[in-house]
Protein backbone atom coordinates (compact mmCIF):
# COMPACT_ATOMS: atom_id res chain seq x y z
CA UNK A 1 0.00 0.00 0.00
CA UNK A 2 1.02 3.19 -0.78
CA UNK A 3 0.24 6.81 1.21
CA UNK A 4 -0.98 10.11 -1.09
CA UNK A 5 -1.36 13.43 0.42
CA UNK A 6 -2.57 15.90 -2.44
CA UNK A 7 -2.74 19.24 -1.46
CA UNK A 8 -3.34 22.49 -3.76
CA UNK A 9 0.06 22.75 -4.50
CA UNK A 10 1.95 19.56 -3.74
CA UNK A 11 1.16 15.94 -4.55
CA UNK A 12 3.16 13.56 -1.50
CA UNK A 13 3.33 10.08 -2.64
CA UNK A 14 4.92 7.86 0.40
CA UNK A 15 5.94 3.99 -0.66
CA UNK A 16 8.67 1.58 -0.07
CA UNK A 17 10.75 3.14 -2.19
CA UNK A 18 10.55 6.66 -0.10
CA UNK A 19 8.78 10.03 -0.40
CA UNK A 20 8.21 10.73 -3.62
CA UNK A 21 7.47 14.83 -3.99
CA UNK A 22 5.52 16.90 -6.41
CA UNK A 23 4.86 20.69 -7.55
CA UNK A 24 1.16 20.01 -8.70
CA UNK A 25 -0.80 23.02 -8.55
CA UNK A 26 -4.06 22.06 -9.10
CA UNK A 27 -5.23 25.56 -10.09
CA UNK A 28 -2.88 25.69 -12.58
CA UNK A 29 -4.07 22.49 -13.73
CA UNK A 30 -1.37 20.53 -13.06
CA UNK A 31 -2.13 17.01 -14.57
CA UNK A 32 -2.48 15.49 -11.52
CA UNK A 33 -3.56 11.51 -12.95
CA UNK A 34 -0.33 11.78 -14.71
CA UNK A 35 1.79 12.39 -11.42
CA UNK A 36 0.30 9.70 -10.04
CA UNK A 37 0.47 6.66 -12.88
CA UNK A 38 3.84 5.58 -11.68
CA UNK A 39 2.15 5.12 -8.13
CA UNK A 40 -0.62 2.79 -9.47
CA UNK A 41 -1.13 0.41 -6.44
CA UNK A 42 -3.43 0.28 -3.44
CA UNK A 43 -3.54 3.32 -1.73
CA UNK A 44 -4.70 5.29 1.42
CA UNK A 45 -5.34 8.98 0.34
CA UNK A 46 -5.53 12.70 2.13
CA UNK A 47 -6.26 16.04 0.52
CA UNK A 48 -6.44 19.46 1.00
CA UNK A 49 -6.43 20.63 -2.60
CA UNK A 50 -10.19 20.38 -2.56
CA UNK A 51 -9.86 24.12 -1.69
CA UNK A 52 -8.24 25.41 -4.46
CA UNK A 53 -9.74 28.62 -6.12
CA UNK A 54 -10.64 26.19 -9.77
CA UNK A 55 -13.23 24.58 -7.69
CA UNK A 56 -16.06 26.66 -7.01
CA UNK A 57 -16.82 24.74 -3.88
CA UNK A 58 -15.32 22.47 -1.51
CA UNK A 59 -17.60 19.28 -2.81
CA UNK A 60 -16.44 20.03 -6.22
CA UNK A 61 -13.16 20.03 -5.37
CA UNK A 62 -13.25 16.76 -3.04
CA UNK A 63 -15.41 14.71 -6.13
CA UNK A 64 -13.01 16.04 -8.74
CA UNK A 65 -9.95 14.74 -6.45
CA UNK A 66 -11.62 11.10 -5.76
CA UNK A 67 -12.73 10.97 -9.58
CA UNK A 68 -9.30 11.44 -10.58
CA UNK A 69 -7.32 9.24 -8.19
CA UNK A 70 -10.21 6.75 -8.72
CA UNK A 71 -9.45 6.81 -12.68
CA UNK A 72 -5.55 5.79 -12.17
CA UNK A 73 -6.22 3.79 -8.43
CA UNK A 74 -9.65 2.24 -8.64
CA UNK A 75 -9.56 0.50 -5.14
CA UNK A 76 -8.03 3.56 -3.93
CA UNK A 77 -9.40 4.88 -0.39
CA UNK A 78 -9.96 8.40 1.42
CA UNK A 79 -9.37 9.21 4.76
CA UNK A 80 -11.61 11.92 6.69
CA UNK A 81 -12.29 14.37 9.34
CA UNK A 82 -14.08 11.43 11.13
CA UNK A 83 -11.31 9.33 11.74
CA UNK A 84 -12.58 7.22 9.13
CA UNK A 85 -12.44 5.93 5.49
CA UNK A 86 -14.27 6.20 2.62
CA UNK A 87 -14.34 5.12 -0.90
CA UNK A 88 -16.56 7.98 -2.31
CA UNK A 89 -16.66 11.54 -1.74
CA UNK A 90 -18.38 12.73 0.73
CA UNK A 91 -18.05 15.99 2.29
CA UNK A 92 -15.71 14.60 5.49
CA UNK A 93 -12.87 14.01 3.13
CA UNK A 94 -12.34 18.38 2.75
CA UNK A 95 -8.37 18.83 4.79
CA UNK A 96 -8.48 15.60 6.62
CA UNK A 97 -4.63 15.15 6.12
CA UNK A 98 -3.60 16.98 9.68
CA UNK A 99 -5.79 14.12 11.91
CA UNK A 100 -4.55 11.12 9.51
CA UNK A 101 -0.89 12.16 11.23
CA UNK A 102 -2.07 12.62 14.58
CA UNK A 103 -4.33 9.68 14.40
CA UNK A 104 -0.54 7.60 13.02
CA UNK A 105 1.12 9.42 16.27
CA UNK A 106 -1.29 9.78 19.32
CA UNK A 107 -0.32 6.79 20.93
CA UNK A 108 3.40 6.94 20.66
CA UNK A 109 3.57 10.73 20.93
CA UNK A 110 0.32 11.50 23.46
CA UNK A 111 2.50 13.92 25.46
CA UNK A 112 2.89 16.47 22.69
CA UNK A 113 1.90 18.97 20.63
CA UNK A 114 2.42 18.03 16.57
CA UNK A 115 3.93 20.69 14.80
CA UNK A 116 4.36 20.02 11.15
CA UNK A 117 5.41 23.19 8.78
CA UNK A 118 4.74 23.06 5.40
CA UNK A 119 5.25 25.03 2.16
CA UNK A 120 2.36 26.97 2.82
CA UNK A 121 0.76 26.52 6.13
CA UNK A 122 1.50 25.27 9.99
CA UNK A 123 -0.60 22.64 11.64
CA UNK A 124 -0.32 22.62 15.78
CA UNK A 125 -2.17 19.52 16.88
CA UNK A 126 -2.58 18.48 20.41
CA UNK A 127 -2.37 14.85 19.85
CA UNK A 128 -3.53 14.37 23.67
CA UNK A 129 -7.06 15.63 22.99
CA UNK A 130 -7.57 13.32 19.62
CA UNK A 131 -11.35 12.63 20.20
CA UNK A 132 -12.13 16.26 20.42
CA UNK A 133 -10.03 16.90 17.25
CA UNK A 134 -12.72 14.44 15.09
CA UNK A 135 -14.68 16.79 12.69
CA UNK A 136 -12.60 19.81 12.74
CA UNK A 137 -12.93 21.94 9.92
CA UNK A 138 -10.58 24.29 8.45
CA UNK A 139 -12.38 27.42 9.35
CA UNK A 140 -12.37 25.95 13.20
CA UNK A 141 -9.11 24.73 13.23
CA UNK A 142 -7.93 28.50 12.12
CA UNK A 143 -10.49 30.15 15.06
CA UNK A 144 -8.76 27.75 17.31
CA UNK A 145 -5.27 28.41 16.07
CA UNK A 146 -5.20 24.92 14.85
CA UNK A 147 -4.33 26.02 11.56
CA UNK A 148 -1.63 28.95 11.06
CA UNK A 149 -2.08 30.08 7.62
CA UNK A 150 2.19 30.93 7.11
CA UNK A 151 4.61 27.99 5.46
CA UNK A 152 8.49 27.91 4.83
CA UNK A 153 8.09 28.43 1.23
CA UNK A 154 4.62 29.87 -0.45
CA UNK A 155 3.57 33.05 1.86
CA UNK A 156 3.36 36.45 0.26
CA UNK A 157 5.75 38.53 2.71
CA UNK A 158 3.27 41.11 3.13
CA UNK A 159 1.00 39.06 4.65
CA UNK A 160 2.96 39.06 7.40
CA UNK A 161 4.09 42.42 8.28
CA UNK A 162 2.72 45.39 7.38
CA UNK A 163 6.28 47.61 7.95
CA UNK A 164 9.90 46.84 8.52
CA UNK A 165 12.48 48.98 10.19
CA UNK A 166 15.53 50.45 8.13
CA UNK A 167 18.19 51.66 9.22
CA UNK A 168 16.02 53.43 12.17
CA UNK A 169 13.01 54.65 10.06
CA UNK A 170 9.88 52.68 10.54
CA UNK A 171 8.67 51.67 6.30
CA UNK A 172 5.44 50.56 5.14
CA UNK A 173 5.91 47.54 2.46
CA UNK A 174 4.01 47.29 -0.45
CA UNK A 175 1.28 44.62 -0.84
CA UNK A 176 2.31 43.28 -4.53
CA UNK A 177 3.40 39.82 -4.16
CA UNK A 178 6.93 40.38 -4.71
CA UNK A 179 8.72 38.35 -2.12
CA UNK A 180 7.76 35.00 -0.66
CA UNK A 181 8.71 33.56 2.57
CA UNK A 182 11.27 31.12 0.81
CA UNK A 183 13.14 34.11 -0.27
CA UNK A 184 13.52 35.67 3.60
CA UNK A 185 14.56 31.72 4.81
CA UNK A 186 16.94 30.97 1.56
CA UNK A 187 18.49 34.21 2.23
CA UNK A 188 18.93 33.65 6.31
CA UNK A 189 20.11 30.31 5.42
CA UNK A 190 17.16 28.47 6.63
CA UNK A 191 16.61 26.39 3.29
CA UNK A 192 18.86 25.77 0.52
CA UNK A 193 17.71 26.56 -3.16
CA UNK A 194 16.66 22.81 -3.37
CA UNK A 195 14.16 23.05 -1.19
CA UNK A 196 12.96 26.05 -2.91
CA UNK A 197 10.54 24.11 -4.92
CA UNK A 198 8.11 26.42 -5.53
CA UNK A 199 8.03 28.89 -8.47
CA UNK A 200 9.52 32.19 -7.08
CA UNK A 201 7.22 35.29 -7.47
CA UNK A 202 8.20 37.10 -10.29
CA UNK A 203 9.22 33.37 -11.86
CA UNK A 204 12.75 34.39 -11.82
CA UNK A 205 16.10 32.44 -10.00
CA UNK A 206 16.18 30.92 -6.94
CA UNK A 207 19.61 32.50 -5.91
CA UNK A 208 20.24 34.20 -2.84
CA UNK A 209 21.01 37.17 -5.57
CA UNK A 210 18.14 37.17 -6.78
CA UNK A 211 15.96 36.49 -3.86
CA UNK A 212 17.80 39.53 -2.05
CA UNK A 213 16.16 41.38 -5.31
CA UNK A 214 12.77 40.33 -4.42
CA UNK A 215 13.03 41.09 -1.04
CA UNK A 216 13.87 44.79 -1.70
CA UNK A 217 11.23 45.12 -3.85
CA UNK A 218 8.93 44.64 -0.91
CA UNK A 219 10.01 47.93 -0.11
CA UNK A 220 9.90 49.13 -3.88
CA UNK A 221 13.37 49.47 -3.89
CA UNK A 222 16.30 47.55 -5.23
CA UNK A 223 19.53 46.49 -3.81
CA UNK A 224 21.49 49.54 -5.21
CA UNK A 225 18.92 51.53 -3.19
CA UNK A 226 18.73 49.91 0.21
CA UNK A 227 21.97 47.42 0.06
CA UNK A 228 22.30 43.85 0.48
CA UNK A 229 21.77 44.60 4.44
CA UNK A 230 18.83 45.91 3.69
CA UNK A 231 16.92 43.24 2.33
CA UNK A 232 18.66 41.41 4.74
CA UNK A 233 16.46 43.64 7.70
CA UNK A 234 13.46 42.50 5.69
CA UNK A 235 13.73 38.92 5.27
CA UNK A 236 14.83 39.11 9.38
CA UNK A 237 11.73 41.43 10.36
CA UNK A 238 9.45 38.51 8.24
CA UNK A 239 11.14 35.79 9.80
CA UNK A 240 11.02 37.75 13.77
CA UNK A 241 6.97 38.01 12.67
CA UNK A 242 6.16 34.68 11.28
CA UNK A 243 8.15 32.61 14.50
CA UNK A 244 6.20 34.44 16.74
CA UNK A 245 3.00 33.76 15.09
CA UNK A 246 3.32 30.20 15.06
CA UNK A 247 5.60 30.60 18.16
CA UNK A 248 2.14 31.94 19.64
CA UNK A 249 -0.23 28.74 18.64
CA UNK A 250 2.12 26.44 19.65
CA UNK A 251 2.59 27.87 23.48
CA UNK A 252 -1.54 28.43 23.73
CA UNK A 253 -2.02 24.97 22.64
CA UNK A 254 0.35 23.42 25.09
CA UNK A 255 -1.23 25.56 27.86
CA UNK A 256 -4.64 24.28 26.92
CA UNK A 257 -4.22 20.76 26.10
CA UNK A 258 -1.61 20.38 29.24
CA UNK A 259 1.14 18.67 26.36
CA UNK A 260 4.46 18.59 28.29
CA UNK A 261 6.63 18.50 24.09
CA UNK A 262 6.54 20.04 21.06
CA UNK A 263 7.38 17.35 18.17
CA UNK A 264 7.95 18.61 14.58
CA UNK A 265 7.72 17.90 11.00
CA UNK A 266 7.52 18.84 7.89
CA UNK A 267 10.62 21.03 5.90
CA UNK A 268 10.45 23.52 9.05
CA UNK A 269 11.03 20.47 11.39
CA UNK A 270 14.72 21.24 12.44
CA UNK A 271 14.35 24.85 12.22
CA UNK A 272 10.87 24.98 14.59
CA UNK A 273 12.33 22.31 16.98
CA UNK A 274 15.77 24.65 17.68
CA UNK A 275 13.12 27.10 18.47
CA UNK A 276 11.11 25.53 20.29
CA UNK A 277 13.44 22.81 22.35
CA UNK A 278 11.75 19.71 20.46
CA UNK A 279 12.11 16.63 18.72
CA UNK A 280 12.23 16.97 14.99
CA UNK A 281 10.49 13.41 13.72
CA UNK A 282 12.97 13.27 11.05
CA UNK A 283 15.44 11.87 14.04
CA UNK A 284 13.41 9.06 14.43
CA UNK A 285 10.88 8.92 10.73
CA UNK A 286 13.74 9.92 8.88
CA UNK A 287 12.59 11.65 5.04
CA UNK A 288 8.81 10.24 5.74
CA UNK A 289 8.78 13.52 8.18
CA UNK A 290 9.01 15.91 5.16
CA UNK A 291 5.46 14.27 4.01
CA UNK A 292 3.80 12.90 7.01
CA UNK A 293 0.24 12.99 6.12
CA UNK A 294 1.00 10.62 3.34
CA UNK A 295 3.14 8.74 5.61
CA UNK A 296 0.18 8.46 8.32
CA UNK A 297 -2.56 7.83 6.41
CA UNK A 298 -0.54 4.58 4.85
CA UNK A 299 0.43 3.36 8.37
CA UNK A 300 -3.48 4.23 9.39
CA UNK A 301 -4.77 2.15 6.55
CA UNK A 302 -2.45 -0.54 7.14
CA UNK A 303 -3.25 -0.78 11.01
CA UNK A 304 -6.73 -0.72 10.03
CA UNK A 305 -6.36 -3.54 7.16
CA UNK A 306 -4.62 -5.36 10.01
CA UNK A 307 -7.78 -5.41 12.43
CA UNK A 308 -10.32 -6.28 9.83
């Protein structure tokens, strides 16, 4: 059996091979059947991509996704916000992917608080309180600060913060998307330009050159006008602003759930775990930790297939 995650922007395939990663953005219309032909075996699937703006609604989006993966995997089967699986769509199927890994971890893990930092967003998941968690929606999860709308790669920097500081004088940015959080962590050293997998937002290099170029543009300027150091006060003032934001779920959700850890996955794993004094699952997962949903819904299915 195999484990899919397929998200707006990412298809995750997990198999005994290894994690198998994907730029698919589905409102692009990123052939997504195509991605997944070489995975053509049994399979355990998650999604979030049911939200993307080319559906007009959620159910759309969730019957278009089980369609598809139905046309290349017809046995194929869906995990949902119910703890449960299904092999049609049905409206429990809508960003299930955050329980299927703290449904895989809430035994071994039941102390902590899941952190797992994507591309584009931050799930914090009290994997103590797992019964309470069942039928969660997005718009809940992000009321209880379940769901931190900020990732290591996709997020428009003005999102964010509204100013930065230069050199002393306090400067309102401009709301064109012209930097993206991968530029402020590529350019602090937090990712390498491997892991910068998305398309960069004017489509250009993913250099630390030329993500110091869209970083000063955030303050319509460009590097002959503010200097390397200061696009270097920009991607730092982004960076100060998005750690405490998640910093901020994380620490209410340990206070309310009583969690004594913070675990973490995801690409942010090693960099939210120095922050945060806690155990990056890649230590003990290993790659699997970079797509965990995928990962956890396989090892769901399978203890599942196991009781039946």
């Amino acid at each position: 059996m195999i484990g899919i995650d397929i998200g707006g922007a990412n298809l995750k395939v997990v198999d005994d091979a290894g994690v198998h990663i994907h730029y698919c953005p589905l409102w692009q219309g990123a052939p997504l059947a195509e991605f997944l032909k070489p995975y053509a075996d049994s399979a355990a699937v998650v999604m979030s991509g049911e939200l993307a703006d080319c559906f007009a609604s959620k159910i759309e989006g969730i019957q278009w996704i089980v369609d598809t993966v139905h046309a290349v995997i017809p046995d194929a089967i869906f995990y949902g916000t119910d703890a449960a699986f299904h092999a049609r769509p049905v409206p429990a199927l809508a960003a299930a992917n955050w329980l299927a890994s703290a449904d895989c971890l809430r035994e071994e893990y039941a102390d902590a608080v899941l952190l797992d930092v994507g591309s584009t967003t931050a799930d914090v998941i009290p994997l103590n309180r797992f019964e309470s968690l069942k039928g969660l929606t997005d718009i809940r999860r992000l009321q209880k600060h379940y769901l931190v709308y900020t990732g290591m790669l996709r997020t428009n920097v003005a999102t964010i913060i509204s100013s930065v500081t230069l050199d002393g004088t306090v400067t309102p940015v401009s709301t064109e998307y012209f930097a993206a959080s991968a530029d402020a962590h590529l350019v602090l050293g937090q990712i390498t330009p491997e892991d910068y997998t998305s398309p960069a937002p004017d489509n250009g290099e993913k250099t630390r050159d030329a993500a110091l170029r869209r970083l000063a543009r955030v303050v319509c300027s460009d590097i002959d006008d503010i200097g390397e150091d200061g696009a270097l006060q920009v991607a730092r003032q982004f960076w100060e602003a998005q750690r405490a934001l998640i910093l901020r779920a994380v620490g209410r959700t340990l206070f309310q759930s009583g969690a004594g850890r913070v675990i973490t996955a995801g690409m942010g794993a090693d960099l939210f775990a120095r922050e945060l004094d806690g155990m990056a699952l890649n230590r003990e997962l290993g790659a699997v930790s970079d797509a965990l949903p995928a990962y956890a819904v396989r090892e769901v299915a399978l203890r599942h297939r196991a009781c039946d």
